[in-house]
Protein backbone atom coordinates (compact mmCIF):
# COMPACT_ATOMS: atom_id res chain seq x y z
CA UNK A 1 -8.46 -13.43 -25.14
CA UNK A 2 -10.05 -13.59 -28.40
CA UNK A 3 -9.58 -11.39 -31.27
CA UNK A 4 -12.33 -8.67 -32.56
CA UNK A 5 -13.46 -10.13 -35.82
CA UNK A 6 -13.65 -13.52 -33.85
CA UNK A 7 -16.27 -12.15 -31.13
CA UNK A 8 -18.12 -10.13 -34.16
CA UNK A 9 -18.00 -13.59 -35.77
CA UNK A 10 -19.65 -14.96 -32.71
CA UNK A 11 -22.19 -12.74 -32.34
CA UNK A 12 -23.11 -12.42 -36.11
CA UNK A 13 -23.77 -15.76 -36.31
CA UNK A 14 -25.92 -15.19 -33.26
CA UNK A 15 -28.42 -13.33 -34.74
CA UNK A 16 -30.95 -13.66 -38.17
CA UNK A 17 -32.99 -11.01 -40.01
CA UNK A 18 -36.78 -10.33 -38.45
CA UNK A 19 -39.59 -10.90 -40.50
CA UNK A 20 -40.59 -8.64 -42.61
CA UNK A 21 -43.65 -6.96 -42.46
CA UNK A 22 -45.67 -4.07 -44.26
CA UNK A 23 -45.66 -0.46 -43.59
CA UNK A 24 -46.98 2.90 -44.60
CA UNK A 25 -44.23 4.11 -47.12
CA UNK A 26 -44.06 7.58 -45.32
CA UNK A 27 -42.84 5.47 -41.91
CA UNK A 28 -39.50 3.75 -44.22
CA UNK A 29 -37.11 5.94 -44.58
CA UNK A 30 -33.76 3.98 -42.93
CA UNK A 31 -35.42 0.91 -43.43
CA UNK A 32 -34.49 -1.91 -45.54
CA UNK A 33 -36.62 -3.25 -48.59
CA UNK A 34 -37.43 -7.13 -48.20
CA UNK A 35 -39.49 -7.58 -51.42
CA UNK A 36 -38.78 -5.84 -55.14
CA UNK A 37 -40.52 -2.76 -55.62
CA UNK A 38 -42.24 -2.79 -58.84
CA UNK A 39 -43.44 0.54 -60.07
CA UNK A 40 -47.05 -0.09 -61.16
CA UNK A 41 -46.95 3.55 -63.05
CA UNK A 42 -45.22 5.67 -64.60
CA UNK A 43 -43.87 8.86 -63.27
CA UNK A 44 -44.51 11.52 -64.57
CA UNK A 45 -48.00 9.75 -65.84
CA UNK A 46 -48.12 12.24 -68.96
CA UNK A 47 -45.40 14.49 -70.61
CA UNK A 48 -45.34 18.16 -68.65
CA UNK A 49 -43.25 21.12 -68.78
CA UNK A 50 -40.68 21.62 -67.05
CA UNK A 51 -40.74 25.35 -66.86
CA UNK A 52 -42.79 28.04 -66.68
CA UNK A 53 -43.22 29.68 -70.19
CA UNK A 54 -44.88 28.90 -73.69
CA UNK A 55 -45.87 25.63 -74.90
CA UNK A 56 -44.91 25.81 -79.21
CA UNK A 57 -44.21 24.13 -81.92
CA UNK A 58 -40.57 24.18 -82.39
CA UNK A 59 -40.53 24.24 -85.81
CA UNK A 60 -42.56 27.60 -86.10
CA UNK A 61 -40.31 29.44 -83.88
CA UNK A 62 -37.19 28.10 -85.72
CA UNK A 63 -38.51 29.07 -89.10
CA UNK A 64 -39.49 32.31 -87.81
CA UNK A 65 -36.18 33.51 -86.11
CA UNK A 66 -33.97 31.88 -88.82
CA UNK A 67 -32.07 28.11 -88.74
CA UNK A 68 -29.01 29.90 -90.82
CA UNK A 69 -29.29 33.33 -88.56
CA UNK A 70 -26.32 33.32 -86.48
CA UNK A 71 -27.18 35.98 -84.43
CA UNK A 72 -30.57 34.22 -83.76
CA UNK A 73 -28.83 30.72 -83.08
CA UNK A 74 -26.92 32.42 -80.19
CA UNK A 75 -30.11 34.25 -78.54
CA UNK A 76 -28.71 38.11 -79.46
CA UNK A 77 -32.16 38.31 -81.30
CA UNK A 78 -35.17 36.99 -82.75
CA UNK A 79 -38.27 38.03 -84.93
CA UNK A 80 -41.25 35.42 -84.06
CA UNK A 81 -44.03 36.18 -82.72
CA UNK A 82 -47.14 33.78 -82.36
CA UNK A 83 -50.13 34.40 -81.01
CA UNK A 84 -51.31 33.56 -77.30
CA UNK A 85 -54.10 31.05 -77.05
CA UNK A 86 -54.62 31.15 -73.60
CA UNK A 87 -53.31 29.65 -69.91
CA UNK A 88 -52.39 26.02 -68.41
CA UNK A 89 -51.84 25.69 -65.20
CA UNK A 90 -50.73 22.75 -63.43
CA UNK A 91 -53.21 20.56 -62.70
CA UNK A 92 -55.72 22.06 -64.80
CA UNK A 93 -57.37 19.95 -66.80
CA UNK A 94 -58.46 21.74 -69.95
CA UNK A 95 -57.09 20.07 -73.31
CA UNK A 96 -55.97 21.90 -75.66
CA UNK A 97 -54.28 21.67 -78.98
CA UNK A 98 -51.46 24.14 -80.41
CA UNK A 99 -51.55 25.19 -84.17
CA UNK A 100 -49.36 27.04 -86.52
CA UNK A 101 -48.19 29.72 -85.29
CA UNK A 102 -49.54 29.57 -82.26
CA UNK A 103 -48.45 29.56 -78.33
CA UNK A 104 -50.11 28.26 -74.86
CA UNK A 105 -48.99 30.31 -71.99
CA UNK A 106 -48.12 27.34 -69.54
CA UNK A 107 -46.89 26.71 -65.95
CA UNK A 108 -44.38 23.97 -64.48
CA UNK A 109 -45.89 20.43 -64.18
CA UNK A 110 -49.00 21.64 -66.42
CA UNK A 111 -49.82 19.07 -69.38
CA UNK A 112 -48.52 19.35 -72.76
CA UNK A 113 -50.69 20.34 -75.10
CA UNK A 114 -51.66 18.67 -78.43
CA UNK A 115 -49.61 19.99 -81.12
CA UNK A 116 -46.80 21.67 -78.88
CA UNK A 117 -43.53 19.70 -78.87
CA UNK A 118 -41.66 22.20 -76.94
CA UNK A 119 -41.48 24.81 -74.42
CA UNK A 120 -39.96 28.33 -74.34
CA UNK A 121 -39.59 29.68 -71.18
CA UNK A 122 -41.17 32.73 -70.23
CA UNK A 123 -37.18 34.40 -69.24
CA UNK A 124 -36.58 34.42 -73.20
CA UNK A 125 -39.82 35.86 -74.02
CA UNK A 126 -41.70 39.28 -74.46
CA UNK A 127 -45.21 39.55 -73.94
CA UNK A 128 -46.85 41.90 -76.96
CA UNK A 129 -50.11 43.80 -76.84
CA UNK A 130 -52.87 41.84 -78.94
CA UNK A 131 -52.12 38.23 -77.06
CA UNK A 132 -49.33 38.05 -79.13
CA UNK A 133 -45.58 36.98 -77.86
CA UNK A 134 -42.35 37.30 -79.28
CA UNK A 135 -40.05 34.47 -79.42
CA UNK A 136 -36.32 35.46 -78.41
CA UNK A 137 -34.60 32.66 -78.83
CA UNK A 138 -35.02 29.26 -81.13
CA UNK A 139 -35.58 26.25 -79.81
CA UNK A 140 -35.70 22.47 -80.30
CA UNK A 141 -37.78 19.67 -80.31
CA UNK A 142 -38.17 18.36 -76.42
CA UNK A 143 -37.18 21.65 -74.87
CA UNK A 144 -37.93 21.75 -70.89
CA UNK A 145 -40.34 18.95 -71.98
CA UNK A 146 -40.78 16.14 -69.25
CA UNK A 147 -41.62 12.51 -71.04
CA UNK A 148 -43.75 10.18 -70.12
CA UNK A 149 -41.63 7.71 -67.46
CA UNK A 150 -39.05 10.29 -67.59
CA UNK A 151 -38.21 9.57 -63.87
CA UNK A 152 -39.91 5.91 -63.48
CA UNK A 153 -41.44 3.38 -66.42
CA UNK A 154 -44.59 0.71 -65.57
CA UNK A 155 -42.84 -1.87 -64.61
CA UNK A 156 -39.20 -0.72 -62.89
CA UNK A 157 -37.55 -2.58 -59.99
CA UNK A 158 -37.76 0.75 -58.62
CA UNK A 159 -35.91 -0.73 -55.15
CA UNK A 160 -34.70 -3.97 -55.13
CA UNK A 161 -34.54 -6.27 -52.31
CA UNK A 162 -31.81 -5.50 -49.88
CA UNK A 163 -32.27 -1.22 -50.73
CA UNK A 164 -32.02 1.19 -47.61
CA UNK A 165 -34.51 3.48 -47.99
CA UNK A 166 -34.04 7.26 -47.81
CA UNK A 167 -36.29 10.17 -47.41
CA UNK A 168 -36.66 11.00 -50.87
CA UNK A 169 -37.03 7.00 -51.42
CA UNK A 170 -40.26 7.02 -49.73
CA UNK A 171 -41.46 10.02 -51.71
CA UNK A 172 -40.22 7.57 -55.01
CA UNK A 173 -42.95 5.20 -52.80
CA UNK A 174 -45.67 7.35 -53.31
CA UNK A 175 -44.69 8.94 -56.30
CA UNK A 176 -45.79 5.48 -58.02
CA UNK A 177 -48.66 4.70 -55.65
CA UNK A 178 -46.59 1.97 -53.46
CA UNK A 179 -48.50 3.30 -50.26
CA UNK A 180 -47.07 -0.08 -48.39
CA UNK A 181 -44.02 -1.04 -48.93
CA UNK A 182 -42.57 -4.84 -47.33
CA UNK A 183 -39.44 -4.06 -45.05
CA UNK A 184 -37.37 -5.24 -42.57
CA UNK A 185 -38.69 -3.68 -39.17
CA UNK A 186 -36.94 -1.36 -36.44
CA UNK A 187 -35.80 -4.03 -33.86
CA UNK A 188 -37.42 -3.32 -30.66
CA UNK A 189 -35.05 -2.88 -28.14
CA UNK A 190 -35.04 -3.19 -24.14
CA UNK A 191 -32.05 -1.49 -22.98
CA UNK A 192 -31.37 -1.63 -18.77
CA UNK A 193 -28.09 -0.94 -16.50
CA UNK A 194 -27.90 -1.89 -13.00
CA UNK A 195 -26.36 -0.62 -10.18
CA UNK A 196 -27.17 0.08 -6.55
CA UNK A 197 -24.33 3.06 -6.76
CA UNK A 198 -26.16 4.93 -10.09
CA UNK A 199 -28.28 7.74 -9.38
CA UNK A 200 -30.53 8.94 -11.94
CA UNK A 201 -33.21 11.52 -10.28
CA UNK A 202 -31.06 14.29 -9.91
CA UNK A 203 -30.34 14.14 -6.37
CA UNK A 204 -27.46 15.06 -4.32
CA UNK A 205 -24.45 11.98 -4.64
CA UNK A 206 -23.76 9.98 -1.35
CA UNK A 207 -20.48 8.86 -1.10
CA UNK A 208 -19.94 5.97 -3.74
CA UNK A 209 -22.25 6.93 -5.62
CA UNK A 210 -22.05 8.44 -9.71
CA UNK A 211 -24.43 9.92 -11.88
CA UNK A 212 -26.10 7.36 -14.57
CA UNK A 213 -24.85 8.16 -17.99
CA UNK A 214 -24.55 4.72 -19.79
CA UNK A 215 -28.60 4.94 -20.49
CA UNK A 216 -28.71 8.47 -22.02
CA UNK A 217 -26.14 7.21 -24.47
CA UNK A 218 -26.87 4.27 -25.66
CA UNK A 219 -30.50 5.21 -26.18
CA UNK A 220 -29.58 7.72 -28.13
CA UNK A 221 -26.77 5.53 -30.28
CA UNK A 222 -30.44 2.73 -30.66
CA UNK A 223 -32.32 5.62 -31.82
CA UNK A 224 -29.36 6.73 -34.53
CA UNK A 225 -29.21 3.04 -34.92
CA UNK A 226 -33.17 3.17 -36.26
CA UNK A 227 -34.30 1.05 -33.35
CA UNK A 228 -37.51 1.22 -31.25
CA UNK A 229 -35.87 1.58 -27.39
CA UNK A 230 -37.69 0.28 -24.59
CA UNK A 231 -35.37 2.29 -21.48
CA UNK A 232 -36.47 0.15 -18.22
CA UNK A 233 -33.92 2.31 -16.86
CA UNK A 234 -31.64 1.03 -13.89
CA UNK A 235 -32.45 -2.00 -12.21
CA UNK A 236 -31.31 -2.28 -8.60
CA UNK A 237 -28.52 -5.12 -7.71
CA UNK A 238 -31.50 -7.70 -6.93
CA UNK A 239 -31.32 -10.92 -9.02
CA UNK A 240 -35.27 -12.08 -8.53
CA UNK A 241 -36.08 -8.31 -9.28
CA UNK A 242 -33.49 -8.65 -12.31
CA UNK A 243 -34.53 -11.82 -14.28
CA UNK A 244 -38.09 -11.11 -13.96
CA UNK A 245 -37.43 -8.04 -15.78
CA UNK A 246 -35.00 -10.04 -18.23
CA UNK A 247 -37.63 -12.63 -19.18
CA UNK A 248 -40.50 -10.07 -19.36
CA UNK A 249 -38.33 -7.73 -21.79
CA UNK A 250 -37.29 -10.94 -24.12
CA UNK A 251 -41.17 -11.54 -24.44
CA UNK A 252 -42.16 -8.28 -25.53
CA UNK A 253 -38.56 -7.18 -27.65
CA UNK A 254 -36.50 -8.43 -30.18
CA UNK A 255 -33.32 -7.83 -28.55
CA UNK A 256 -31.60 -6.55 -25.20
CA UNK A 257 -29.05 -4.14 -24.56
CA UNK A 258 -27.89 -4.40 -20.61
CA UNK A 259 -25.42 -1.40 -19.35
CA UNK A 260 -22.94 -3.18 -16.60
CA UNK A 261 -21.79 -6.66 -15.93
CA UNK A 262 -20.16 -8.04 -18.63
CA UNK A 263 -16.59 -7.77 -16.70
CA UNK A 264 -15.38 -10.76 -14.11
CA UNK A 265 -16.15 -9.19 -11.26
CA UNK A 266 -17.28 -10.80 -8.16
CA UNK A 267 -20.50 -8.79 -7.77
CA UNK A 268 -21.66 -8.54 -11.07
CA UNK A 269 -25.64 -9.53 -10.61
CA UNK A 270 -26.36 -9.39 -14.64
CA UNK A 271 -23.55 -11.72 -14.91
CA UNK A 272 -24.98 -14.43 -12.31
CA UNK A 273 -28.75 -13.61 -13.44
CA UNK A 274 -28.11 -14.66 -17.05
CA UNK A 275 -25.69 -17.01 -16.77
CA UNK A 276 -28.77 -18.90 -14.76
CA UNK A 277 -31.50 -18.16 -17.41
CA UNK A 278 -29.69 -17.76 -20.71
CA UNK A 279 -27.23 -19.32 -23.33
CA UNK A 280 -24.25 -16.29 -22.42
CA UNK A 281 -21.21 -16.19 -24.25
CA UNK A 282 -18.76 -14.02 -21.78
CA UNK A 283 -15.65 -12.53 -23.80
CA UNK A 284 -12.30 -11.04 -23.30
CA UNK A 285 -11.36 -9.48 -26.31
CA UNK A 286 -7.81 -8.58 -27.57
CA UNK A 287 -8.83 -4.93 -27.88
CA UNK A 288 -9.14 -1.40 -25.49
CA UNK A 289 -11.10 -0.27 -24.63
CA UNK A 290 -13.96 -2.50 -24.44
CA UNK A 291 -12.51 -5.65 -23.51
CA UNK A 292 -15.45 -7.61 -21.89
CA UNK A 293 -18.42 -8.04 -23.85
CA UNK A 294 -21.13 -10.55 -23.40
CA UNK A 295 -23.41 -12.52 -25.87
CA UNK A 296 -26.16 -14.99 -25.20
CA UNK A 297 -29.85 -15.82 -26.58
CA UNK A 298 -32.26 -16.00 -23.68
CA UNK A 299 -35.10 -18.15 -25.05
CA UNK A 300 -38.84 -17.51 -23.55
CA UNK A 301 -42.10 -19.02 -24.91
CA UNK A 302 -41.57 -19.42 -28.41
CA UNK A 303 -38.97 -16.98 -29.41
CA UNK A 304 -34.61 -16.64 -29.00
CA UNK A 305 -34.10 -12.83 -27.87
CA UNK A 306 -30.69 -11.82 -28.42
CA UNK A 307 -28.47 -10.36 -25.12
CA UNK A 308 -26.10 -7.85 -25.54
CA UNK A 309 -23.74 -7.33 -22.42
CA UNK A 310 -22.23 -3.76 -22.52
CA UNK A 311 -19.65 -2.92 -19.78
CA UNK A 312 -19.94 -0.71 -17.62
CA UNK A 313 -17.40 1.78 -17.92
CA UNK A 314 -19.34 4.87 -20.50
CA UNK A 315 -16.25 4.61 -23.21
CA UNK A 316 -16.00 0.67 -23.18
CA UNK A 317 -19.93 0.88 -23.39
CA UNK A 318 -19.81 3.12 -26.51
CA UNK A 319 -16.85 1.68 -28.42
CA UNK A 320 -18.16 -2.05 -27.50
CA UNK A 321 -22.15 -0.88 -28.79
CA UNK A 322 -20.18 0.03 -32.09
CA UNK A 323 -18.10 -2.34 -32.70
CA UNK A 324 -20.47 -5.28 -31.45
CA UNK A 325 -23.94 -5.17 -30.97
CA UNK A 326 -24.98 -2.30 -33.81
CA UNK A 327 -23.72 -4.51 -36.36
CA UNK A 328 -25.72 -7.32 -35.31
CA UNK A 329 -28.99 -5.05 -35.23
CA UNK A 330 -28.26 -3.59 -38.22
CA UNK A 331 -28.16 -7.37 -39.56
CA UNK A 332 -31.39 -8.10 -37.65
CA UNK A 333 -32.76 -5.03 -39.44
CA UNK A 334 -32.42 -6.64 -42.83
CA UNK A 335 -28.77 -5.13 -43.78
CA UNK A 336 -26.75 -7.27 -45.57
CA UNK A 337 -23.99 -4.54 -46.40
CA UNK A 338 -21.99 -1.94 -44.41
CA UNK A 339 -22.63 -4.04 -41.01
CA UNK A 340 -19.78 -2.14 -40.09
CA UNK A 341 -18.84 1.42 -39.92
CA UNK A 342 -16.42 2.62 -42.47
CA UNK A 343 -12.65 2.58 -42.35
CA UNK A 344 -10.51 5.17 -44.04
CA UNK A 345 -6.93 5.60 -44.16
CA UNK A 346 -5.84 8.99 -42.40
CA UNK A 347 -3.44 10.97 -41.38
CA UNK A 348 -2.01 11.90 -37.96
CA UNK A 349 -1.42 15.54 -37.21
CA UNK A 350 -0.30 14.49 -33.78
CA UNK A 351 1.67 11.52 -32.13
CA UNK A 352 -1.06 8.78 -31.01
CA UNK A 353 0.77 7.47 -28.52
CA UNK A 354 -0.08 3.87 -26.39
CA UNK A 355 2.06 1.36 -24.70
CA UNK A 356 2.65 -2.60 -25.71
CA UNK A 357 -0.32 -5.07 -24.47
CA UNK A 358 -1.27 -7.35 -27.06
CA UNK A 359 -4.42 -5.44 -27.83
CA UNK A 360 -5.91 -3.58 -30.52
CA UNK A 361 -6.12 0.47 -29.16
CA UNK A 362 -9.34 2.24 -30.41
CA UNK A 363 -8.30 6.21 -29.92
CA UNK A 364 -10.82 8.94 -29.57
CA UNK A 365 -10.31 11.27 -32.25
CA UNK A 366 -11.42 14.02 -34.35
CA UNK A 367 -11.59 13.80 -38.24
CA UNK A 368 -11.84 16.48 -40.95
CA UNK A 369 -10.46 16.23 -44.48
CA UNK A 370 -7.64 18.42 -44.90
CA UNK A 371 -6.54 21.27 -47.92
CA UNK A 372 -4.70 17.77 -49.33
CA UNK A 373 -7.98 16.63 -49.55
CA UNK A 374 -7.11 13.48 -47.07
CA UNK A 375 -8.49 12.61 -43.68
CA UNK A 376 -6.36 14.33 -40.62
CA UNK A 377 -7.13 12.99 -37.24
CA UNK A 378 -5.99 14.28 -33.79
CA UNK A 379 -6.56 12.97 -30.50
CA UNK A 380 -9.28 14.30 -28.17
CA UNK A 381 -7.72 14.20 -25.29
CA UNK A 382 -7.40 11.67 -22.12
CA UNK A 383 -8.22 8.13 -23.51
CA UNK A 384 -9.19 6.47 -19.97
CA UNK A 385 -12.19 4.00 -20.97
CA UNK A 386 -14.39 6.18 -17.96
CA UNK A 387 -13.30 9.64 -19.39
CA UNK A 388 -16.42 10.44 -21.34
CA UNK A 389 -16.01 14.14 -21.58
CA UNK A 390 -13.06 13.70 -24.15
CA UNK A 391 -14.91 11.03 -25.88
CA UNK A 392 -17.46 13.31 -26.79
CA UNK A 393 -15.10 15.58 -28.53
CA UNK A 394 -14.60 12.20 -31.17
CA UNK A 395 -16.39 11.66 -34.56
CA UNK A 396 -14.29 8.66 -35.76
CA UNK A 397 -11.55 5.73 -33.92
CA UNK A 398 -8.68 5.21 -34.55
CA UNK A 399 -7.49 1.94 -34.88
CA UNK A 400 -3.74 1.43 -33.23
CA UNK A 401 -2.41 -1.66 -33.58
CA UNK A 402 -0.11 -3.12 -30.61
CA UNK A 403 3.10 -0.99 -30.15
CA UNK A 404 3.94 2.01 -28.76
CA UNK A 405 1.51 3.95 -31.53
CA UNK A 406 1.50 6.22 -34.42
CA UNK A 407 3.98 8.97 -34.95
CA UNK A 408 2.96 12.34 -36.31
CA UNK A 409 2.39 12.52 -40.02
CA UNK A 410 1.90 8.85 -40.73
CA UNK A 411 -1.09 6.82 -41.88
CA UNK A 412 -3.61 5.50 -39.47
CA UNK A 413 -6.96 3.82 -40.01
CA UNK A 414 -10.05 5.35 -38.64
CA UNK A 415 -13.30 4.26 -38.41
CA UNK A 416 -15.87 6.69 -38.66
CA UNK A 417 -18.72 7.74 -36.33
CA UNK A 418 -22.03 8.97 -36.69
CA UNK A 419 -24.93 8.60 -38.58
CA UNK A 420 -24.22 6.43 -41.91
């Protein structure tokens, strides 16, 4: 057997970054920049309020209400009153320019006038009879004013190469204009189990025979994974029928994901087909679950399509997909950092118990900070590697090293599910 980080190792070293390409910025949220973004503008283009209210000149208002009035300085009152030019809206635009004693009724995002170098909002206001408006408070120069390049300047590495972009990065994308933006692409992903005993259309179970669950899971741990999944669904126990489909999937995908026959069984027919027609890798790892996996490059035409050989067993699958093959996506996707999921240290409410084996145990459990303000993780029940239904109780795994386990109250480290 070979340790964990060895086989990650392995399969990391397996597998290179796709090539970029460009994409409409409101498609890149979760991807991964491959080229500096330069902003080419500046954001906001011109300086705008802030707040609904009155665009002034701060030093009227101020000499109005008082500099040395103390009950002025602290809002209880005020005396100014200018006189109401007339209305800004945002977007409209009119220019205007603000004189002594004078004030431009204004609205969020509207244009600063000439002349005006702050802005009162309308809350500490009263509107007068005559277009005239009294001044409640004082103010200062910049008040609720927005700059020029308050947010972004001409000429910002706005995202630099290796940045994950989130939803309110692609709205930075258009903010400045950057309607394409060079990323790492979703890897395509062909993702098949076989199985002559897996039934998938619903129908009534002959004896041997289980429900398919391994496809409905991992397609949606791609998809969470920000992979495009190709599901070919389950293949029946026929090698021709098999590495046709292998070879046609490697043409048209940048990687495969196969449900089933990484173990060292006899009548594995994934095992025999790509041991014929690819460069496999077949590993027994020091940890459980998950202690077969399988790793190989089947090569077609021009291009090296990585193979990722899941077992069979659903919890093996899982922990196996997380551990192995989504870091080795997520490096294909252009990540360079966090290949991984996150490890915290934790506490146990409740005894994790296991048995001596020489492997690494990766427990179900559920996490949830505590009033000390620390991770506390329980068990979620049986930890069988085919006993899904518990498993999908967990949000993080604990990681148990060989012994008998981890007594209640002491520190464990978890890895945390979901998405990151």
């Amino acid at each position: 057997m070979i340790s964990l980080d060895e086989a990650r190792r392995r399969v990391l070293d397996g597998v290179s970054p796709l090539t970029p390409r460009e994409i409409a910025c409101e498609h890149s949220a979760g991807l991964v920049v491959a080229r500096d973004v330069i902003a080419a503008e500046n954001v906001p283009p011109f300086a705008n309020t802030a707040v609904d209210g009155y665009a002034v000149r701060a030093a009227d208002v101020n000499l109005a209400v008082g500099v040395g009035d103390a009950s002025a300085a602290d809002g209880a009152s005020a005396t100014c009153e200018l006189r109401v030019i007339g209305t800004l809206a945002a977007g409209d635009g009119t220019e205007w320019s603000v004189g002594a004693g004078e004030a431009l009724r204004i609205m969020t995002g509207a244009v600063m006038p000439a002349g005006a170098d702050a802005v009162v909002m309308v809350e500490d206001t009263e509107a007068l009879a005559g277009n005239r408006v009294r001044m409640r408070k004082r103010t200062a120069a910049g008040a609720a004013v927005r700059p020029v390049g308050d947010d972004v300047r001409r000429g910002d590495v706005v995202f630099a190469h290796g940045t994950v972009l989130s939803p309110a990065g692609a709205g930075v994308l258009s903010s400045i204009n950057a309607r394409r933006v060079s990323v790492y692409p979703r890897a395509k992903v062909a993702l098949l189990s076989t199985g002559d005993e897996l039934v998938t259309d619903g129908s009534p179970l002959r004896r041997g025979q289980i429900r398919e669950s391994n496809l409905t899971m991992l397609k949606i741990l791609l998809d969470n994974s920000e992979c495009e999944v190709s599901n070919l669904g389950v293949v029946a126990d026929d090698e021709a029928m098999l590495a046709r489909m292998l070879l046609d999937a490697a043409r048209n995908n940048d990687a495969i994901v196969t449900s089933g026959g990484a173990s060292m069984g006899d009548f594995d027919v994934v095992k025999a087909v790509l041991s014929r027609i690819a460069e496999m890798q077949w590993m027994q790892m020091a940890i459980k679950p998950a202690k077969p996996f399988a790793f190989g490059i089947l090569a077609v035409d021009d291009r090296r399509v990585p193979v990722f050989g899941l077992p069979g067993n659903p919890v093996s699958s899982m922990i196996s997909f997380e551990l192995l093959a989504r870091p080795a996506l997520r490096k294909m996707m252009g990540h360079t950092r966090d290949l991984v999921r996150p490890l915290v240290r934790a506490i146990a409410d409740a005894p994790l118990r296991r048995k001596p084996d020489g492997k690494v145990h990766f427990m179900r459990v559920f996490a949830q900070f505590g009033d000390d303000g620390r991770v506390h993780v329980r068990d979620t029940g049986p930890q069988g590697s085919h006993q899904l239904a518990a498993t999908s109780a967990a949000n993080a795994l604990a990681v148990v090293p060989d012994g008998t386990g981890v007594v209640a109250g002491a520190d464990v480290e978890v890895m945390l599910l979901g998405n990151q």
